[in-house]
C-alpha atoms as a PDB file:
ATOM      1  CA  UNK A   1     -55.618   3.944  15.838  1.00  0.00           C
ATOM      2  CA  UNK A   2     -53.709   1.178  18.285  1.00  0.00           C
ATOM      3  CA  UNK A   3     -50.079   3.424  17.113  1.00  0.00           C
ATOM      4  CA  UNK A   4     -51.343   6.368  19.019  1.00  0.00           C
ATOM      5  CA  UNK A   5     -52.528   4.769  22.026  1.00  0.00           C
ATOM      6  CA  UNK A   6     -49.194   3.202  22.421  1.00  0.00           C
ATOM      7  CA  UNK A   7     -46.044   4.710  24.962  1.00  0.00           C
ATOM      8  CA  UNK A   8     -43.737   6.787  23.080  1.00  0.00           C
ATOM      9  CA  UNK A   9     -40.925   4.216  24.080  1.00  0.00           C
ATOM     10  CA  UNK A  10     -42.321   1.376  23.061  1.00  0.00           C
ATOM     11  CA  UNK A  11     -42.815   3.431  19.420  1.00  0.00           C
ATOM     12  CA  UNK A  12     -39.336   3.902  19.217  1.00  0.00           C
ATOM     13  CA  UNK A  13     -38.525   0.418  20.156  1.00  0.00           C
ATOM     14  CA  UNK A  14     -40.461  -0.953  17.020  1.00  0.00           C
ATOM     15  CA  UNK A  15     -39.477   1.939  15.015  1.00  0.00           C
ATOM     16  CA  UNK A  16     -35.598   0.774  15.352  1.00  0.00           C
ATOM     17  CA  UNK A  17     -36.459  -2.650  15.673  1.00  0.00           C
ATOM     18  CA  UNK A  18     -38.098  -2.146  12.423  1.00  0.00           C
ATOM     19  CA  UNK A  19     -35.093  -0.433  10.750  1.00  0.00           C
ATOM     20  CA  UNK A  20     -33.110  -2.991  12.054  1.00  0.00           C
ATOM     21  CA  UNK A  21     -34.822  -6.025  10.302  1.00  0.00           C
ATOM     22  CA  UNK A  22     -34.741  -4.017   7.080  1.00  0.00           C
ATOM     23  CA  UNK A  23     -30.628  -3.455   7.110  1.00  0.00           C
ATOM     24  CA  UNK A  24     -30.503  -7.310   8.023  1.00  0.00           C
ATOM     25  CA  UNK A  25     -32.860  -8.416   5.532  1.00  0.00           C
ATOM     26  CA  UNK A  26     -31.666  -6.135   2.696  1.00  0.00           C
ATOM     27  CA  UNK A  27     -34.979  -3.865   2.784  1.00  0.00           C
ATOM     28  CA  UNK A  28     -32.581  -1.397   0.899  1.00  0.00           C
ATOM     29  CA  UNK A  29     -32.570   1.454   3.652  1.00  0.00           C
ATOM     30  CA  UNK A  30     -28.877   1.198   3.406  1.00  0.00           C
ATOM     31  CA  UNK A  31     -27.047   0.763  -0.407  1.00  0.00           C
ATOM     32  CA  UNK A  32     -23.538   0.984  -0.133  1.00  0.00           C
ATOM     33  CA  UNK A  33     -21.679   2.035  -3.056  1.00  0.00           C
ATOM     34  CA  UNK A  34     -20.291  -0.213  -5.914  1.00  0.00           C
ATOM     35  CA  UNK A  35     -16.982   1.204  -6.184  1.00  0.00           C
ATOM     36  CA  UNK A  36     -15.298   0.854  -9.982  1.00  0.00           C
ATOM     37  CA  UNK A  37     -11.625  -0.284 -10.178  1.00  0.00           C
ATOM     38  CA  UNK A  38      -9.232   2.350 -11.481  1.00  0.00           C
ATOM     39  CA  UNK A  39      -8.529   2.154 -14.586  1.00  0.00           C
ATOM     40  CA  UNK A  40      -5.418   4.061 -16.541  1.00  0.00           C
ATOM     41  CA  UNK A  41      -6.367   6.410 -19.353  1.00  0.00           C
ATOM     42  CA  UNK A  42      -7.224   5.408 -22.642  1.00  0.00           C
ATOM     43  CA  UNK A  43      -4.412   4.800 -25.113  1.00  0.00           C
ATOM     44  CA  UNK A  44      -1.943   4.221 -22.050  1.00  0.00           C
ATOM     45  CA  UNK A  45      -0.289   0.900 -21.091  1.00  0.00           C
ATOM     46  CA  UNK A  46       1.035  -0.183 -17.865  1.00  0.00           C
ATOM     47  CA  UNK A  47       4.466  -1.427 -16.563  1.00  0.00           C
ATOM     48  CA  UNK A  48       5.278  -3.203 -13.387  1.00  0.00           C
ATOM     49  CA  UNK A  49       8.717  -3.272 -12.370  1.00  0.00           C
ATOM     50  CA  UNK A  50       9.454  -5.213  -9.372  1.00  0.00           C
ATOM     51  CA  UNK A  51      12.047  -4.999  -6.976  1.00  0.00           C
ATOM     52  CA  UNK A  52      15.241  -6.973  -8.653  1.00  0.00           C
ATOM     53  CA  UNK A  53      18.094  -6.707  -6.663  1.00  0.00           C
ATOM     54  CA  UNK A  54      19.297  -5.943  -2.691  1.00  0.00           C
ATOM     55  CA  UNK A  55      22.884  -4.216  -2.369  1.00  0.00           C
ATOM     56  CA  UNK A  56      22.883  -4.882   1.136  1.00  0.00           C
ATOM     57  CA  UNK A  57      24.094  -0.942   2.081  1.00  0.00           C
ATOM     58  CA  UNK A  58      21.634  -1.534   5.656  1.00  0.00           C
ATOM     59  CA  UNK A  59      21.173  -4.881   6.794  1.00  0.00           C
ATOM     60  CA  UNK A  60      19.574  -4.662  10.223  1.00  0.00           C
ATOM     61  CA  UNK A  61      16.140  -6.124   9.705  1.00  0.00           C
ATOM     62  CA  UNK A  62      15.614  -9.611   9.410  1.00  0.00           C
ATOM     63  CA  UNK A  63      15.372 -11.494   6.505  1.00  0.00           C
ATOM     64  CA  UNK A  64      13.335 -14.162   5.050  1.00  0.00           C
ATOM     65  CA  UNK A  65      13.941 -16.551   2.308  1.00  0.00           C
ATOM     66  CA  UNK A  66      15.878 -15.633  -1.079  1.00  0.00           C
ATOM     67  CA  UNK A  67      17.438 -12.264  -1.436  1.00  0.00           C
ATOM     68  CA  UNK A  68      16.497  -9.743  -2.746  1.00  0.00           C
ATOM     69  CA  UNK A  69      12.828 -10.176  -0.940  1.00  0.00           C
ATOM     70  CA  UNK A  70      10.562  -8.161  -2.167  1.00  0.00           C
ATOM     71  CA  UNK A  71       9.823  -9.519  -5.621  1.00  0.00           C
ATOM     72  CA  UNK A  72       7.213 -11.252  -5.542  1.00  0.00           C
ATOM     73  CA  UNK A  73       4.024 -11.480  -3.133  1.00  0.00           C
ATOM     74  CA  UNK A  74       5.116 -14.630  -1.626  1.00  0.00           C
ATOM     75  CA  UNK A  75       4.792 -14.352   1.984  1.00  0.00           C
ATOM     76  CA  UNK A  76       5.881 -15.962   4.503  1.00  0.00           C
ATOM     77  CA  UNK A  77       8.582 -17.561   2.261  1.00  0.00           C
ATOM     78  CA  UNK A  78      10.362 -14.136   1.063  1.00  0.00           C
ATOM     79  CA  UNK A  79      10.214 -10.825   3.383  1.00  0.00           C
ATOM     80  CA  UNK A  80      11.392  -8.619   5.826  1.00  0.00           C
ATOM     81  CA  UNK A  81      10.424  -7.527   9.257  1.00  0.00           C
ATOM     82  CA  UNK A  82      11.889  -5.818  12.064  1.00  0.00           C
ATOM     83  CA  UNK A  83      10.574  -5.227  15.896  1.00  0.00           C
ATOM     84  CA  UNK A  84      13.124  -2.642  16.755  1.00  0.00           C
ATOM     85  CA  UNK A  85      13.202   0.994  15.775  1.00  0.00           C
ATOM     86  CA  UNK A  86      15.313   3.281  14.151  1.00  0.00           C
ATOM     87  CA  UNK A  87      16.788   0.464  11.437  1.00  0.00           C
ATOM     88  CA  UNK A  88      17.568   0.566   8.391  1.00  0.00           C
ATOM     89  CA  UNK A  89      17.039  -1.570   5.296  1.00  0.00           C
ATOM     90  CA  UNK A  90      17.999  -1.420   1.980  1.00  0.00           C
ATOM     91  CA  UNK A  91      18.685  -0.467  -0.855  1.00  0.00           C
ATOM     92  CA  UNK A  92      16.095  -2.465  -3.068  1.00  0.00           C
ATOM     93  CA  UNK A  93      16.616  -1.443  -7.039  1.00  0.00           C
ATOM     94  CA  UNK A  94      13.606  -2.192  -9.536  1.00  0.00           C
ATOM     95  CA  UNK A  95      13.480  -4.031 -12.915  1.00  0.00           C
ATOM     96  CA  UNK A  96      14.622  -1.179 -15.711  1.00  0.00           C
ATOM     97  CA  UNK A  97      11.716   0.300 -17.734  1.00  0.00           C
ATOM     98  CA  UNK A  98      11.827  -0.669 -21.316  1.00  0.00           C
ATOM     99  CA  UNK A  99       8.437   1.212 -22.451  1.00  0.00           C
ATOM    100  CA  UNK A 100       8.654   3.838 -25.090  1.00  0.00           C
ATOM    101  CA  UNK A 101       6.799   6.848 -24.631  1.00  0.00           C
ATOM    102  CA  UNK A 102       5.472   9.632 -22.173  1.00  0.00           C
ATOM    103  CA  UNK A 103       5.379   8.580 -18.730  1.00  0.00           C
ATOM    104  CA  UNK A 104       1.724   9.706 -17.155  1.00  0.00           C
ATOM    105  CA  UNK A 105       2.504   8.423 -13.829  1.00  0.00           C
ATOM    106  CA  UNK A 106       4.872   6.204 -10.977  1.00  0.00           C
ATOM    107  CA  UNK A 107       3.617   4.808  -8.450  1.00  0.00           C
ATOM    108  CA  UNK A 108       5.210   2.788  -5.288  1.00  0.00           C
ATOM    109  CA  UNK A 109       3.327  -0.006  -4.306  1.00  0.00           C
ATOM    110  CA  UNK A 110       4.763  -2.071  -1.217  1.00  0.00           C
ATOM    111  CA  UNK A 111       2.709  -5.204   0.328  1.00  0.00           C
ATOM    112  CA  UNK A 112       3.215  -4.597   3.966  1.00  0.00           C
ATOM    113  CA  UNK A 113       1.766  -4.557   7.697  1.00  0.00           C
ATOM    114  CA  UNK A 114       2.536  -3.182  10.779  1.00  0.00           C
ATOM    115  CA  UNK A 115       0.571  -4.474  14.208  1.00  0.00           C
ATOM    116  CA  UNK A 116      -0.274  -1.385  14.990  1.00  0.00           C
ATOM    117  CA  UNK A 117      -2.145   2.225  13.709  1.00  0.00           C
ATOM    118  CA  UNK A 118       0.935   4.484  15.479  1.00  0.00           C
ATOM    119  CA  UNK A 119       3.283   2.338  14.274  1.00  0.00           C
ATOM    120  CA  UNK A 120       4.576   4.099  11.149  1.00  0.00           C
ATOM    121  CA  UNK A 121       7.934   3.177   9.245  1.00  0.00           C
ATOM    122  CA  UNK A 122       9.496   5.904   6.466  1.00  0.00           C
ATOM    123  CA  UNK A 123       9.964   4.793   2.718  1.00  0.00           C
ATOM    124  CA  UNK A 124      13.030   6.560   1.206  1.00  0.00           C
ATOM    125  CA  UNK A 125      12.728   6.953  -2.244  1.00  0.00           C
ATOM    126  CA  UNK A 126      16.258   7.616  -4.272  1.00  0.00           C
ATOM    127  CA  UNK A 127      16.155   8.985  -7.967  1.00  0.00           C
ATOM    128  CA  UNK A 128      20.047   8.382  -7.909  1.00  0.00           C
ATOM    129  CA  UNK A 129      20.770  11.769  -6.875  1.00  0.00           C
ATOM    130  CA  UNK A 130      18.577  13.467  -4.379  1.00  0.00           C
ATOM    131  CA  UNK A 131      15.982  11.002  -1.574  1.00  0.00           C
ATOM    132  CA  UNK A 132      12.719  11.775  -0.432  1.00  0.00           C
ATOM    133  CA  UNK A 133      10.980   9.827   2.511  1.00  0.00           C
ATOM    134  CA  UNK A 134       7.189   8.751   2.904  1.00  0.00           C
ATOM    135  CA  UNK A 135       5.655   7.086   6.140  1.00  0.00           C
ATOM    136  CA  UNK A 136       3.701   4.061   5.756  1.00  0.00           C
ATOM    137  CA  UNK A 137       1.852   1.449   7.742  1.00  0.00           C
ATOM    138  CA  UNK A 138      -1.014  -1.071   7.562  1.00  0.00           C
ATOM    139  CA  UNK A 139      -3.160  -2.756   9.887  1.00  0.00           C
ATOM    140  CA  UNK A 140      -3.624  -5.758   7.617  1.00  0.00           C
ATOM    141  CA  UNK A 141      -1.183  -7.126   5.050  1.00  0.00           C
ATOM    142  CA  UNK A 142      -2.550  -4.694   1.834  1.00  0.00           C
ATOM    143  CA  UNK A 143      -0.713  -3.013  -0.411  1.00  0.00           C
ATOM    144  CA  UNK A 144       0.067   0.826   0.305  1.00  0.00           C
ATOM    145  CA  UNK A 145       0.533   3.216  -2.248  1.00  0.00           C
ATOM    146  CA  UNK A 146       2.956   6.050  -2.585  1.00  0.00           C
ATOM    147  CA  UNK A 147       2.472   8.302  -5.756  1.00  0.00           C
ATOM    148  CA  UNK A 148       6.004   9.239  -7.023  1.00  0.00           C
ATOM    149  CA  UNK A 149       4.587  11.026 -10.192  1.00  0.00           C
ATOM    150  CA  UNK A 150       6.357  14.189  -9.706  1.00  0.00           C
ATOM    151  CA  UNK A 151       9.842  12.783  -7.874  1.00  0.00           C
ATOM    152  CA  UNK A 152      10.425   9.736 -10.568  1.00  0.00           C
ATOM    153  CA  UNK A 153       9.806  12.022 -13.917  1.00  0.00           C
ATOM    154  CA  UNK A 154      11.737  10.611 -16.375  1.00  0.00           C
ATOM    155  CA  UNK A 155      12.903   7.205 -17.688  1.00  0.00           C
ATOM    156  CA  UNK A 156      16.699   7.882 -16.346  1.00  0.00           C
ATOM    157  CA  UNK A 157      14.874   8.476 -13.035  1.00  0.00           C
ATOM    158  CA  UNK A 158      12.843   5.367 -12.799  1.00  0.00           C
ATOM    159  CA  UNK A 159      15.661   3.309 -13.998  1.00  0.00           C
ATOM    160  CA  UNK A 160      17.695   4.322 -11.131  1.00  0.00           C
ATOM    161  CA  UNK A 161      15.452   4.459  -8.173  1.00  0.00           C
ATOM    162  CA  UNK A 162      15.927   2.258  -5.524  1.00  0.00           C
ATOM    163  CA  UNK A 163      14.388   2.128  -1.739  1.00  0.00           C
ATOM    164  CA  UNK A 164      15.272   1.380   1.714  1.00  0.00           C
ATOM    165  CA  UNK A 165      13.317   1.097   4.845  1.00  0.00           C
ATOM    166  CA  UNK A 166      13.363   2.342   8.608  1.00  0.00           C
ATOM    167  CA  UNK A 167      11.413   1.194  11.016  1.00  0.00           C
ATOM    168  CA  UNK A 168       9.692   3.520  13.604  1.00  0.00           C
ATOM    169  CA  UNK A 169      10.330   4.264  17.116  1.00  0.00           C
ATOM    170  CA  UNK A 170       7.410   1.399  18.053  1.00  0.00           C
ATOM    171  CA  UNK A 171       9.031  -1.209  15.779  1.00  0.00           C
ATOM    172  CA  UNK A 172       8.996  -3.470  18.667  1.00  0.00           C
ATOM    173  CA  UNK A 173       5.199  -3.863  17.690  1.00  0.00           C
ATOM    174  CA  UNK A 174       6.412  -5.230  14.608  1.00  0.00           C
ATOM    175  CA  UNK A 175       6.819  -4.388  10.584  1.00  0.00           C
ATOM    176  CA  UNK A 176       6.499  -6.765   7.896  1.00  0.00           C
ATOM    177  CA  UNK A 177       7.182  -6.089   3.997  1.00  0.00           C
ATOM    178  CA  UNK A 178       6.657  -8.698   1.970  1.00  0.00           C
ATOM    179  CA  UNK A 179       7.106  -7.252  -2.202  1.00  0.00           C
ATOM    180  CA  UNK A 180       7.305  -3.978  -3.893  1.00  0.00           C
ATOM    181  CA  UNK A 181       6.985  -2.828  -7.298  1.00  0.00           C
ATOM    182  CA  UNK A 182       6.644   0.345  -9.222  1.00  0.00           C
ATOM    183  CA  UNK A 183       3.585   0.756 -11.211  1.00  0.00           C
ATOM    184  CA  UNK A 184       4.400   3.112 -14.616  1.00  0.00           C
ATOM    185  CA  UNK A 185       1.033   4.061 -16.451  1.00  0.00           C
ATOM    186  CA  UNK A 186       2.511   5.429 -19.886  1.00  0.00           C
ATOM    187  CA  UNK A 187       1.210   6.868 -23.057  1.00  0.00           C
ATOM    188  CA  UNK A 188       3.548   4.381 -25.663  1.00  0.00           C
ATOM    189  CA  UNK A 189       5.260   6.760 -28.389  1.00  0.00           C
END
């Protein structure tokens, strides 16, 4: 009976105030969801092949620590960065694959960051004959994904792709790369 008699506003007040408490509190109003890890398909095994050598083809970012880099996540005592745009980086090569069997799937994985959401850099990709080119960036140092599947299809291909890097017209914001590696899920023969 005193609920009715009260002023619409102050029945919203408690009504919110009253949600409020309960998302604090844990009343369970809000559940977010318990996300799984991925996991490759069953019967499949995984390679990592880190970056293993830097030809030194572009040099104009600066670099940090031991060539060639980007093996290892190791920051701040092995990367690149750059605050200019329009330069270039590279090439990086990767460790060979050794796996025998079908390949189900290559992906790029670079640990990076860039101080800003517009400022993008592009990824070029080489499979030894033709390039393709990906922009990235991050807010936070995380590692970004590029999915390669249908460029890197076959052993010869991931064996001889290597990467290089240019920054973006807002570089002066600043890039960082810090390792890279390409993940091979694949079904062993």
């Amino acid at each position: 009976y005193w609920w009715r008699r009260l002023p619409l506003m102050v029945k919203v007040a408690l009504l919110m105030f009253t949600v409020a408490l309960a998302g604090i509190f844990g009343g369970g109003l809000i559940n977010p969801p318990v996300l799984e890890p991925e996991t490759p398909p069953f019967g499949t095994t995984t390679a990592e092949l880190w970056v293993d050598g830097y030809d030194e083809t572009y040099t104009e970012w600066n670099e940090y620590g031991s060539s060639p880099y980007l093996d290892a996540q190791d920051y701040p005592d092995n990367y690149i960065d750059v605050i200019y745009g329009s330069m270039l980086e590279g090439y990086f090569t990767f460790e060979d694959f050794t796996g025998n069997g079908i390949i189900e799937s290559v992906i790029l994985k670079i640990y990076t960051k860039t101080t800003t959401t517009y400022n993008k850099y592009t990824v070029y990709v080489s499979d030894g004959s033709t390039e393709q080119s990906y922009q990235v960036n991050s807010l936070d140092w995380s590692w970004v994904e590029i999915d390669l599947t249908d460029f890197l299809d076959s052993v010869d291909k991931v064996n001889t792709a290597k990467i290089k890097f240019e920054s973006g017209t807002l570089a002066s914001h600043g890039t960082y790369v810090d390792a890279a590696y390409l993940e091979v899920i694949y079904e062993p023969a």
